[in-house]
Protein backbone atom coordinates (compact mmCIF):
# COMPACT_ATOMS: atom_id res chain seq x y z
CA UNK A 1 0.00 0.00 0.00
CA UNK A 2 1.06 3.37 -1.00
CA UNK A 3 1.43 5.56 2.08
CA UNK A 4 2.80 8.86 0.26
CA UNK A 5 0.04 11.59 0.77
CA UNK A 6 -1.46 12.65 -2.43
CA UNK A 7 -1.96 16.39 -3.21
CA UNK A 8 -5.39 17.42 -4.46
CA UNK A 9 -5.58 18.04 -8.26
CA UNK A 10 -6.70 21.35 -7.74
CA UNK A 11 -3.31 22.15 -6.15
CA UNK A 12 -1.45 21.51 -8.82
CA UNK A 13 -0.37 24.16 -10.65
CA UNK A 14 -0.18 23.52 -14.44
CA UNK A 15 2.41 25.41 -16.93
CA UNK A 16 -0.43 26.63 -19.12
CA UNK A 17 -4.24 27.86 -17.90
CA UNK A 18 -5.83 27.96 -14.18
CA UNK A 19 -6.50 25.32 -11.95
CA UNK A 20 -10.38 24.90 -10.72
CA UNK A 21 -9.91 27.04 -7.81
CA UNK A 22 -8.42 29.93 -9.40
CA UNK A 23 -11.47 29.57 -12.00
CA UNK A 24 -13.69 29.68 -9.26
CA UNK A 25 -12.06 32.78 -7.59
CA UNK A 26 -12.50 34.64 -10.43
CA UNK A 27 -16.03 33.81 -11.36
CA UNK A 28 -17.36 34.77 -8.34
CA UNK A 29 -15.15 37.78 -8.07
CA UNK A 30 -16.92 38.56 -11.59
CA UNK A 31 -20.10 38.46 -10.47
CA UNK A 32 -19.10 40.99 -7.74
CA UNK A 33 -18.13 43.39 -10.02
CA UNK A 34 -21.03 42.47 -12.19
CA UNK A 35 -23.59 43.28 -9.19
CA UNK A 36 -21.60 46.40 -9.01
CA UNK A 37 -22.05 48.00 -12.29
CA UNK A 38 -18.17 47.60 -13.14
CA UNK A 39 -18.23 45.25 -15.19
CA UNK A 40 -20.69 43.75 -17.91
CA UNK A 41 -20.24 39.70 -18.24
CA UNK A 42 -17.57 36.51 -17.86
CA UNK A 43 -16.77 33.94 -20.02
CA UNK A 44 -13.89 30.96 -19.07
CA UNK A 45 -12.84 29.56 -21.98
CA UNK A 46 -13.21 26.07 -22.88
CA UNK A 47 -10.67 23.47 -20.38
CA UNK A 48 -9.97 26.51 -18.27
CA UNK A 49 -7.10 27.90 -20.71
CA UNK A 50 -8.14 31.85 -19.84
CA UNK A 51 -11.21 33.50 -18.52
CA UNK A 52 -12.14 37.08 -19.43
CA UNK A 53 -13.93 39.74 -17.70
CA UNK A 54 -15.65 42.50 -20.12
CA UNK A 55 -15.59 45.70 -18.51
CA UNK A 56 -18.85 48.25 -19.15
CA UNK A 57 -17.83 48.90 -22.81
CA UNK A 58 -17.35 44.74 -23.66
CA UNK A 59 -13.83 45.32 -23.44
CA UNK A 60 -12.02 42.24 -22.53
CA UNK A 61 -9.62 41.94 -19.37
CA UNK A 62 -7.82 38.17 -19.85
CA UNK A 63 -7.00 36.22 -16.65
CA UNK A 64 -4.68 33.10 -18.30
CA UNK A 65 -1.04 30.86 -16.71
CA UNK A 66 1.73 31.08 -19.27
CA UNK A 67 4.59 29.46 -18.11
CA UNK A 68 3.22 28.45 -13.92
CA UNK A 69 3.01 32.76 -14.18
CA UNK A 70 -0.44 34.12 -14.17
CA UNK A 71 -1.13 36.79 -16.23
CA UNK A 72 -3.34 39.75 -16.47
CA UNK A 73 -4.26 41.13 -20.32
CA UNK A 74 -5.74 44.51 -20.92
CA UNK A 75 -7.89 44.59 -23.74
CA UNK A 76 -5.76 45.25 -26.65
CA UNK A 77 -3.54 42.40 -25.25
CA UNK A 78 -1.03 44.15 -22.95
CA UNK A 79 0.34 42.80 -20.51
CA UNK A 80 -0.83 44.66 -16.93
CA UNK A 81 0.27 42.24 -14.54
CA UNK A 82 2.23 38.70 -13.45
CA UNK A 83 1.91 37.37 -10.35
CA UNK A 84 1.96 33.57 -8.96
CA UNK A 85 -1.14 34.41 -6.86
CA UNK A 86 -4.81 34.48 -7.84
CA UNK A 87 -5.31 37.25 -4.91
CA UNK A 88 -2.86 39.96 -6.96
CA UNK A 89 -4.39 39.91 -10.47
CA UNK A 90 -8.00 39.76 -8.51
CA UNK A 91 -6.68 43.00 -7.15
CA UNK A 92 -5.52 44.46 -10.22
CA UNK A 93 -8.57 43.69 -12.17
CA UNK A 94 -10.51 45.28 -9.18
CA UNK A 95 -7.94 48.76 -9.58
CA UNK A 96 -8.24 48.33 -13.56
CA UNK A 97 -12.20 48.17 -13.57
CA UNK A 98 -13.75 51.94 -12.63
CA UNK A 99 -16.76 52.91 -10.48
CA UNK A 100 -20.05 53.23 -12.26
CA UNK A 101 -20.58 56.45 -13.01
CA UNK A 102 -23.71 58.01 -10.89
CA UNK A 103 -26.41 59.74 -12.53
CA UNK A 104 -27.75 62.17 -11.10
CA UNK A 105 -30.97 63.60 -12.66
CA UNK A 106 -31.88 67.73 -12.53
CA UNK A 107 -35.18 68.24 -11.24
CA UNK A 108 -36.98 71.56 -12.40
């Protein structure tokens, strides 16, 4: 019998696209900002390879591994951010996404 403890799959961190927790951090981090107004919609990509977070325009922000590195994509591809934690690109995205804008109405 094998008695060497076995690490959860989910712990593993792959060389290319995010494990199931990360995915799962970041999809309910999306609907957050979703609830919020500061962002419009999430969609993970098929086997977990990226998931992106449209800000209010539809503008794509891409959360994907490349080389064990995550890495945070701006919309026209730039890289804004690597880190090896899911908790600094959640925090970026949160700094990168604005406030809604409050309207105010004039009454007369």
């Amino acid at each position: 019998m094998d008695d060497i403890p076995h690490e959860a799959i989910s712990n593993v961190i792959p060389v290319w696209g995010l494990t199931p927790d990360e995915c799962a951090k970041i999809l309910v981090q999306a609907d957050k900002l979703i609830s919020q107004g500061r962002a419009s919609g999430v969609k993970e990509k098929r086997l977990s390879t990226y998931i992106c977070v449209f800000d209010q325009q539809g503008a794509p922000y891409t959360i994907t591994r490349e080389q064990r590195i995550l890495h945070l994509l701006d919309p026209s591809g730039n890289l804004l951010m690597i880190c090896k934690n899911i908790d600094g690109i959640m925090d970026m995205l949160d700094t990168c996404l604005p406030e809604p804008r409050v309207r105010i109405d004039k009454v007369v």
